[in-house]
Protein backbone atom coordinates (compact mmCIF):
# COMPACT_ATOMS: atom_id res chain seq x y z
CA UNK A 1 0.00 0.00 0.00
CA UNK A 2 1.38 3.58 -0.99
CA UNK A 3 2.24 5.36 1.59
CA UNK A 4 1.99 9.66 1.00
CA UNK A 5 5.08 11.28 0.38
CA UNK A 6 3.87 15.03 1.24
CA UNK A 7 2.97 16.81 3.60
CA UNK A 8 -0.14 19.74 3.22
CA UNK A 9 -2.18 21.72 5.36
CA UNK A 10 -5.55 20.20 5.99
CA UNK A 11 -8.54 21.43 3.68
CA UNK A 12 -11.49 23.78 5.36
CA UNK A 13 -11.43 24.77 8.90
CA UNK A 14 -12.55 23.16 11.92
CA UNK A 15 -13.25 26.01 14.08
CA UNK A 16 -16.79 27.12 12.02
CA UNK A 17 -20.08 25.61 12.39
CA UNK A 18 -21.46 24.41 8.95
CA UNK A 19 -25.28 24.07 10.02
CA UNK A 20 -27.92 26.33 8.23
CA UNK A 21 -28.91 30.14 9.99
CA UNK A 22 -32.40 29.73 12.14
CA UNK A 23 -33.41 33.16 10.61
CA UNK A 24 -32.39 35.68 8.35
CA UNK A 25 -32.15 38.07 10.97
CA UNK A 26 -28.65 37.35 12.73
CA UNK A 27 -28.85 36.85 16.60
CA UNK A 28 -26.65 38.83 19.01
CA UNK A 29 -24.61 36.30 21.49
CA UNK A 30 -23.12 38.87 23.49
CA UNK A 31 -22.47 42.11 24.33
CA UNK A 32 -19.55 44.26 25.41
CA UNK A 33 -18.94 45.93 29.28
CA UNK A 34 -19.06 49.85 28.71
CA UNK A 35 -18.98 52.54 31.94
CA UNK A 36 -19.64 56.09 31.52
CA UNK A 37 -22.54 57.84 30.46
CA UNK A 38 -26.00 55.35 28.43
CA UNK A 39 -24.61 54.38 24.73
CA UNK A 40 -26.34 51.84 22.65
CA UNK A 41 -24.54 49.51 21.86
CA UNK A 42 -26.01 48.33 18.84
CA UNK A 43 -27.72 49.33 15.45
CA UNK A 44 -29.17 47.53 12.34
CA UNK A 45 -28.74 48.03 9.09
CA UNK A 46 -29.25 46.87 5.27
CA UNK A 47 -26.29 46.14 3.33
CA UNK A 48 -26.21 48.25 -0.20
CA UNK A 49 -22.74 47.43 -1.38
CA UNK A 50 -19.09 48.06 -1.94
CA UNK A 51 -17.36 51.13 -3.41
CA UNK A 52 -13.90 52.69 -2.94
CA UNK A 53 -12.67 55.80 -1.26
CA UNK A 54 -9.16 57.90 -1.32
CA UNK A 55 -8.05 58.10 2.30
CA UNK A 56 -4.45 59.40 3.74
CA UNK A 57 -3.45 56.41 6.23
CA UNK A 58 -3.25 57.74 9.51
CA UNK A 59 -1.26 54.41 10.86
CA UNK A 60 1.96 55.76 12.16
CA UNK A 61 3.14 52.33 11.73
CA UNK A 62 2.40 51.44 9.00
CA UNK A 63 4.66 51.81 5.87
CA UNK A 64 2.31 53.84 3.59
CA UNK A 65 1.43 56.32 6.89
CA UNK A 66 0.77 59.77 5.30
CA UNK A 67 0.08 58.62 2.11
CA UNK A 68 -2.98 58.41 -0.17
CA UNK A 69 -4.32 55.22 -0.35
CA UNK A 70 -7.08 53.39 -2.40
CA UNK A 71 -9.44 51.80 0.02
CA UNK A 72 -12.77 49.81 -0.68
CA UNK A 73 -15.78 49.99 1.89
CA UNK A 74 -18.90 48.49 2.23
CA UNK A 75 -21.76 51.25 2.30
CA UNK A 76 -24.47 50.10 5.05
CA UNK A 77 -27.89 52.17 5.01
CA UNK A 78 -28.83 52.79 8.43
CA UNK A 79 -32.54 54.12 8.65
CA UNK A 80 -33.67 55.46 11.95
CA UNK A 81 -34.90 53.20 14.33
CA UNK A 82 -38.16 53.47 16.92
CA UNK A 83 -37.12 52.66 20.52
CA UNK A 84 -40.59 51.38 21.86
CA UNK A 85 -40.25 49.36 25.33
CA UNK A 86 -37.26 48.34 27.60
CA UNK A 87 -36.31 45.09 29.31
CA UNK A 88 -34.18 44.64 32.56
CA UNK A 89 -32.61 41.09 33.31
CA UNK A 90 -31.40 39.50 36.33
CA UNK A 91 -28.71 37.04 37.07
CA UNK A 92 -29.74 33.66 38.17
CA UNK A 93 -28.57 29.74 38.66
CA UNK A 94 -29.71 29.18 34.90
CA UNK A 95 -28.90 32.29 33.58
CA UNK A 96 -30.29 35.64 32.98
CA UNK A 97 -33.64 35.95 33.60
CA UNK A 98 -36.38 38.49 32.93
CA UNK A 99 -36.81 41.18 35.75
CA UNK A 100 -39.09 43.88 34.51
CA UNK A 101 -40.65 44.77 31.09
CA UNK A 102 -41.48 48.10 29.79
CA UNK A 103 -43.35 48.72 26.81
CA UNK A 104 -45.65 51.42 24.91
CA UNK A 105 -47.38 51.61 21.49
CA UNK A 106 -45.24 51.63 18.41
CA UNK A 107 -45.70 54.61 16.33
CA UNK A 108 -45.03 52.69 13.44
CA UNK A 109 -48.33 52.00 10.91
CA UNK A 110 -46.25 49.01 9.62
CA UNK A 111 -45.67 47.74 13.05
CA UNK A 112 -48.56 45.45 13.44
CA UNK A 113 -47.38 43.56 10.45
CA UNK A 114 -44.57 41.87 12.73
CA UNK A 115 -46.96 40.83 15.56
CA UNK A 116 -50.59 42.20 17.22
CA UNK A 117 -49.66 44.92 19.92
CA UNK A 118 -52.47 45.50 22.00
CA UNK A 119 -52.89 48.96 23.48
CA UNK A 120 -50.78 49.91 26.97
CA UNK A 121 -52.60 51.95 29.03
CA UNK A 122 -50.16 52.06 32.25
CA UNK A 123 -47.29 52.95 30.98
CA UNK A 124 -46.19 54.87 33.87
CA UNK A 125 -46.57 51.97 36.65
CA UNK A 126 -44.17 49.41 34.47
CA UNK A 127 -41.52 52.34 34.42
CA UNK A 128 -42.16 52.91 37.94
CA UNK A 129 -41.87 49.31 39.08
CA UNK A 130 -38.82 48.60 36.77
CA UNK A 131 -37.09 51.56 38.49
CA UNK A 132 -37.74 49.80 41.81
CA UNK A 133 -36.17 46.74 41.37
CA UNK A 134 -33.05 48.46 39.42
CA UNK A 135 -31.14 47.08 42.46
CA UNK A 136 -31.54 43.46 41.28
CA UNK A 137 -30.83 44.41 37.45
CA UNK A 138 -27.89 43.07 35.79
CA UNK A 139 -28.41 44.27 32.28
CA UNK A 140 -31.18 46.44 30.57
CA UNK A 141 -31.93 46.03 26.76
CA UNK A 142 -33.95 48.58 24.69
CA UNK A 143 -36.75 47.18 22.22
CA UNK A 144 -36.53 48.71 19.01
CA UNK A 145 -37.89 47.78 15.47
CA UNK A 146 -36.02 48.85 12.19
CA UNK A 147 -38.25 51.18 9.56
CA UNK A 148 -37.35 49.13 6.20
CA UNK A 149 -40.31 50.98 4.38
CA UNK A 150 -37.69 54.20 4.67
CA UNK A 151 -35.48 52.23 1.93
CA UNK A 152 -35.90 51.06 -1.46
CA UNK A 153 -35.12 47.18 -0.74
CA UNK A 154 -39.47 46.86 -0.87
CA UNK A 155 -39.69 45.26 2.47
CA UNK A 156 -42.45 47.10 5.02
CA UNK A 157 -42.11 44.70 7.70
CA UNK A 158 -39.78 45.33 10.24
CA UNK A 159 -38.14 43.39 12.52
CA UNK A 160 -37.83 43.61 16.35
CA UNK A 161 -34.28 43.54 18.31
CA UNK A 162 -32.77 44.11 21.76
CA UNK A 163 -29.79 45.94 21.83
CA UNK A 164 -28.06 46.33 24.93
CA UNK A 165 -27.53 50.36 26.55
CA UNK A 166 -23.74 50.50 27.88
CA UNK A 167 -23.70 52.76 31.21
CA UNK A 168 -22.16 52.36 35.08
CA UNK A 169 -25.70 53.53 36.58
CA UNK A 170 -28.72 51.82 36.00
CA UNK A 171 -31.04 55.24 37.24
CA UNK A 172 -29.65 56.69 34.36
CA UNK A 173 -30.03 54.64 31.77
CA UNK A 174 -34.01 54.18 32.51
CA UNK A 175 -34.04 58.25 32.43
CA UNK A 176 -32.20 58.45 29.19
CA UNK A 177 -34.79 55.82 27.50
CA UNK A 178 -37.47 57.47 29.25
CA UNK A 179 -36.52 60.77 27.41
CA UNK A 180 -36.35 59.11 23.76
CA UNK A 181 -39.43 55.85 24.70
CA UNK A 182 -41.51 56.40 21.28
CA UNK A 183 -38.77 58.21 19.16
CA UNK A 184 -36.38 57.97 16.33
CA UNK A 185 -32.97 57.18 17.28
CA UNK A 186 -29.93 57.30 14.41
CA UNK A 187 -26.82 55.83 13.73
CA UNK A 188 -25.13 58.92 15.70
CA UNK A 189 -26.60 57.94 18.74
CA UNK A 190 -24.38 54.65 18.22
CA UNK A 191 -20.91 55.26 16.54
CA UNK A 192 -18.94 57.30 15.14
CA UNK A 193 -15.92 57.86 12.49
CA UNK A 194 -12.87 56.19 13.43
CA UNK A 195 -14.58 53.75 15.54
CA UNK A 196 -14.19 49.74 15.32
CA UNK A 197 -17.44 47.66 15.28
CA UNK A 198 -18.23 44.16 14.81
CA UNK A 199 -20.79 43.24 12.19
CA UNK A 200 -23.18 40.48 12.66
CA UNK A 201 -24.95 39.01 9.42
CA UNK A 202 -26.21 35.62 7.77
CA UNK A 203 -23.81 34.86 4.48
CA UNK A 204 -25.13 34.00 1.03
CA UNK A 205 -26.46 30.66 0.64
CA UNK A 206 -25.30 27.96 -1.69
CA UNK A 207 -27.68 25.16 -0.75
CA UNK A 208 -26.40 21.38 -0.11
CA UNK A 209 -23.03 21.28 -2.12
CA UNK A 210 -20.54 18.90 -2.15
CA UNK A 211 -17.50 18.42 -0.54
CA UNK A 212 -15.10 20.25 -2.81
CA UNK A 213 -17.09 23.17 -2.95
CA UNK A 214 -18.06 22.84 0.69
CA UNK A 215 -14.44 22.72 2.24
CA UNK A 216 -11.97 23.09 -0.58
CA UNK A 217 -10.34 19.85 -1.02
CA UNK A 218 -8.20 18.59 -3.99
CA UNK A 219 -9.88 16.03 -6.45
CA UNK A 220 -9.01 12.79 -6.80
CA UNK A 221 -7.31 11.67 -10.27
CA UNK A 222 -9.07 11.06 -13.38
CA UNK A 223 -9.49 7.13 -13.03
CA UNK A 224 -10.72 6.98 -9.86
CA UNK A 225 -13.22 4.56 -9.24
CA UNK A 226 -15.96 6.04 -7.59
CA UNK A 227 -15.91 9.40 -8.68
CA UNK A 228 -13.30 12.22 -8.07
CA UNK A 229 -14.85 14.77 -6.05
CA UNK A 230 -15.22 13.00 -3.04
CA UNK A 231 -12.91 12.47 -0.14
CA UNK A 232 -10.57 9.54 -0.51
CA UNK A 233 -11.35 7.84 2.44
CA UNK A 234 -13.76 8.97 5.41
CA UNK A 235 -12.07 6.88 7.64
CA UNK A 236 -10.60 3.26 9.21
CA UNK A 237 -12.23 0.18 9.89
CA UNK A 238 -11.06 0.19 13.38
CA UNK A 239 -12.71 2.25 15.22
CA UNK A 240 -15.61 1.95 12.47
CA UNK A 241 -16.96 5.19 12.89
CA UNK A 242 -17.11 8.44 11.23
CA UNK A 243 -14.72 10.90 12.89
CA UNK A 244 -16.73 14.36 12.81
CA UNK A 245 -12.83 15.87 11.48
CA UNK A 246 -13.70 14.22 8.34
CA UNK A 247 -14.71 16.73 5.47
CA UNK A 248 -18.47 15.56 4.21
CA UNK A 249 -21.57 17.38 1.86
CA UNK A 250 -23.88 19.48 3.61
CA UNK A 251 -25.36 23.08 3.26
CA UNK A 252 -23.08 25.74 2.37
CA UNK A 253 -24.07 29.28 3.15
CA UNK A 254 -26.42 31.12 5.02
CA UNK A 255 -24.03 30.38 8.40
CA UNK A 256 -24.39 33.44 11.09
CA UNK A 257 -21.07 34.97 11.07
CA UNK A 258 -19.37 37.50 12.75
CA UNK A 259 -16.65 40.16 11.03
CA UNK A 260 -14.58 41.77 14.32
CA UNK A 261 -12.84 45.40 14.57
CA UNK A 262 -14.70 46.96 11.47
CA UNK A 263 -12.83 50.23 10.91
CA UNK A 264 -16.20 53.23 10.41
CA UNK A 265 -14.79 55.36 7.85
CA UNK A 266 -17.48 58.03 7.81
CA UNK A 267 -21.41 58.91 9.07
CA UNK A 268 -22.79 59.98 6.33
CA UNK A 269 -26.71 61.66 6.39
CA UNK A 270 -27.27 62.57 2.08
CA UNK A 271 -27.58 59.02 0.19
CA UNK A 272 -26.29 61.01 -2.82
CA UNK A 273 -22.65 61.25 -1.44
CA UNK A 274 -22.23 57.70 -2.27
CA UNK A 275 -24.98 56.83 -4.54
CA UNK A 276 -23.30 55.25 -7.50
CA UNK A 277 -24.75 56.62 -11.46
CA UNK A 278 -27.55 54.13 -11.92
CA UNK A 279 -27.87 53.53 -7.91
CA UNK A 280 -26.21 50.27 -6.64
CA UNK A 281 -26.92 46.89 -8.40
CA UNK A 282 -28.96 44.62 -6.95
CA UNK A 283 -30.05 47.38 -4.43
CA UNK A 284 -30.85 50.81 -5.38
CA UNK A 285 -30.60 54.57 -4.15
CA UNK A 286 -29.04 55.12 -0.25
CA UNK A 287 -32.21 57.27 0.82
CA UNK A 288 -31.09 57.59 4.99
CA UNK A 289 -28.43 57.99 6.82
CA UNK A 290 -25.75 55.63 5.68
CA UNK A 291 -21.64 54.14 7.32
CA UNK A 292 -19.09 53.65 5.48
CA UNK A 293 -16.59 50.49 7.19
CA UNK A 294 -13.68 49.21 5.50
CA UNK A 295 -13.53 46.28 3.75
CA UNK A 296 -16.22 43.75 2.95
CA UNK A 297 -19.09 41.99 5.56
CA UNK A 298 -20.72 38.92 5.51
CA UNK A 299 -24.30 38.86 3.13
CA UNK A 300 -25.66 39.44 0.22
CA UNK A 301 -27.13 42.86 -0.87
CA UNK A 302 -30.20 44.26 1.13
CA UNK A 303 -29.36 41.20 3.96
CA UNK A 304 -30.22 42.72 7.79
CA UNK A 305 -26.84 43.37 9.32
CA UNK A 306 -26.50 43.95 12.92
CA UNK A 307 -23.56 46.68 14.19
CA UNK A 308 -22.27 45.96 17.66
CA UNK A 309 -19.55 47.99 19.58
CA UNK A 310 -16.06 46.37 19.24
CA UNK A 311 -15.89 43.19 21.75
CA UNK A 312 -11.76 42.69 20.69
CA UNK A 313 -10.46 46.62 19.91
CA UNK A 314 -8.03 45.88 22.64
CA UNK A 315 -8.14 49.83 23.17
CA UNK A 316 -7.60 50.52 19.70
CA UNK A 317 -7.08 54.31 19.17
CA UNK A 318 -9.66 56.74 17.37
CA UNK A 319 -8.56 58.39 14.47
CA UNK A 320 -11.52 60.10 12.00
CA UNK A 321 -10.30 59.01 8.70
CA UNK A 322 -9.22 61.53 6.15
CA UNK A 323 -11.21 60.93 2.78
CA UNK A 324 -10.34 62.86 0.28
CA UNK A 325 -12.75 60.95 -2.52
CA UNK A 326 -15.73 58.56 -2.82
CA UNK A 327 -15.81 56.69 -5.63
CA UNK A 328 -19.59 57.34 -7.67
CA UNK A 329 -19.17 55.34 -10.58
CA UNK A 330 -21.51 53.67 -12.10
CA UNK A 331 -21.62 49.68 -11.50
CA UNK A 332 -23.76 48.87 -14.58
């Protein structure tokens, strides 16, 4: 029996789950500690697509610092979202737990197209009793929904999130919700340029593929017997089972993934700073607010992406970029 000669790094990684997204709307596994004054510290948005800007790099360490640069960035619309109810959890044996609940009617006509909200008359006594038992509180969330009928992507319904608010004192986090409970909040009230985030979003799906498509091994030669793209073996006959290690077909696509340390290049509020001729492909005109973040995320165009603050910046500094140009060409 042959025995290999070579030596190669081993095909597809072992560190991702493979199983098909629950939902299109990616799922939020954690949040980061923040002190100091309330902050959310998360935003939705819809994906719209990839141009390139003209930015001087501002890394003193790097070796093109002071010089112009060619960049691409992903442009994200951001419409204003509706902060409508808040949540406070407490720690327990199983985990967190629901403490208090706070919620008022949506302002949003499209709103009842998600779920049946029936009116809220006290309002007052669920703020009241979540402020009592603040001392228990380990964590308060804000409900909002997203507005997708401000876009062009021809979706009305929106979807519903909760997006942790970063503070050291509970009392004033419930009065800073208070003060906004029923309004518009933007992508200002989240980040800013120079920033890192992390982006959370379901890839583009491929359906069940096999497994040279799937995880990128070689093919077998041309006379094999049983076909060539397939794995050679899948394993001995002692132990006779199937070693999960072992590189087998299976959906590809539409995993949950998260991109760390997104660089925010700008906050932008006019859709026509970045609006390619012809709008983008696939997508349309930016008609909200809109952030710029280097490089590419996970998703196809007008895919839900959630923006959460940076859980590995390892104290990165904050530098606002320097563009000099924003590339409005057209894509068609």
């Amino acid at each position: 029996m042959a025995t290999r000669t070579y030596s190669a790094p081993r095909r597809s990684s072992l560190g991702y789950r493979r199983s098909r997204a629950s939902s299109i709307k990616p799922h939020v596994r954690g949040w980061p500690e923040r002190d100091g004054a309330p902050k959310l510290l998360g935003y939705p948005g819809f994906k719209a697509g990839m141009t390139r800007v003209i930015m001087r790099e501002d890394n003193p360490n790097s070796h093109l610092a002071n010089i112009q640069r060619i960049t691409p960035v992903t442009v994200i619309e951001t419409p204003p979202v509706i902060l409508f109810g808040l949540r406070a959890y407490k720690m327990t044996p199983y985990g967190k737990k629901i403490l208090a609940d706070v919620v008022m009617n949506s302002p949003s006509r499209f709103f009842k197209r998600k779920q049946r909200y029936p009116e809220v008359e006290n309002y007052d006594e669920q703020l009241a009793a979540l402020r009592e038992v603040l001392d228990h509180a380990v964590e308060i969330r804000a409900k909002i929904h997203t507005q997708p009928d401000l876009t062009g992507i021809g979706n009305k319904r929106p979807e519903i999130f909760e997006i942790k608010i970063g503070g050291s004192n509970y009392s004033e986090i419930v009065d800073w919700a208070a003060e906004r409970m029923g309004q518009e909040l933007q992508i200002e009230d989240f980040t800013k340029p120079g920033e890192f985030v992390d982006v959370i979003g379901i890839t583009k799906g491929h359906g069940f593929t096999g497994t040279v498509k799937r995880h990128g091994h070689t093919k077998l030669p041309r006379k094999t017997k049983d076909g060539t793209r397939r794995v050679g073996s899948i394993g001995p006959w002692v132990p006779a089972r199937l070693r999960w290690t072992i590189a087998r077909y299976g959906q590809y696509g539409f995993f949950r993934r998260t991109e760390y340390n997104k660089r925010v290049m700008k906050v932008g509020v006019e859709g026509n700073e970045v609006t390619p001729s012809g709008g983008f492909i696939h997508y349309g005109v930016i008609r909200n607010r809109y952030l710029l973040v280097k490089g590419s995320i996970p998703g196809p165009k007008k895919r839900l992406v959630v923006l959460r603050d940076g859980m590995r910046n390892m104290n990165k500094s904050v530098r606002e970029p320097q563009l000099s140009f924003i590339s409005r060409k057209s894509q068609r």
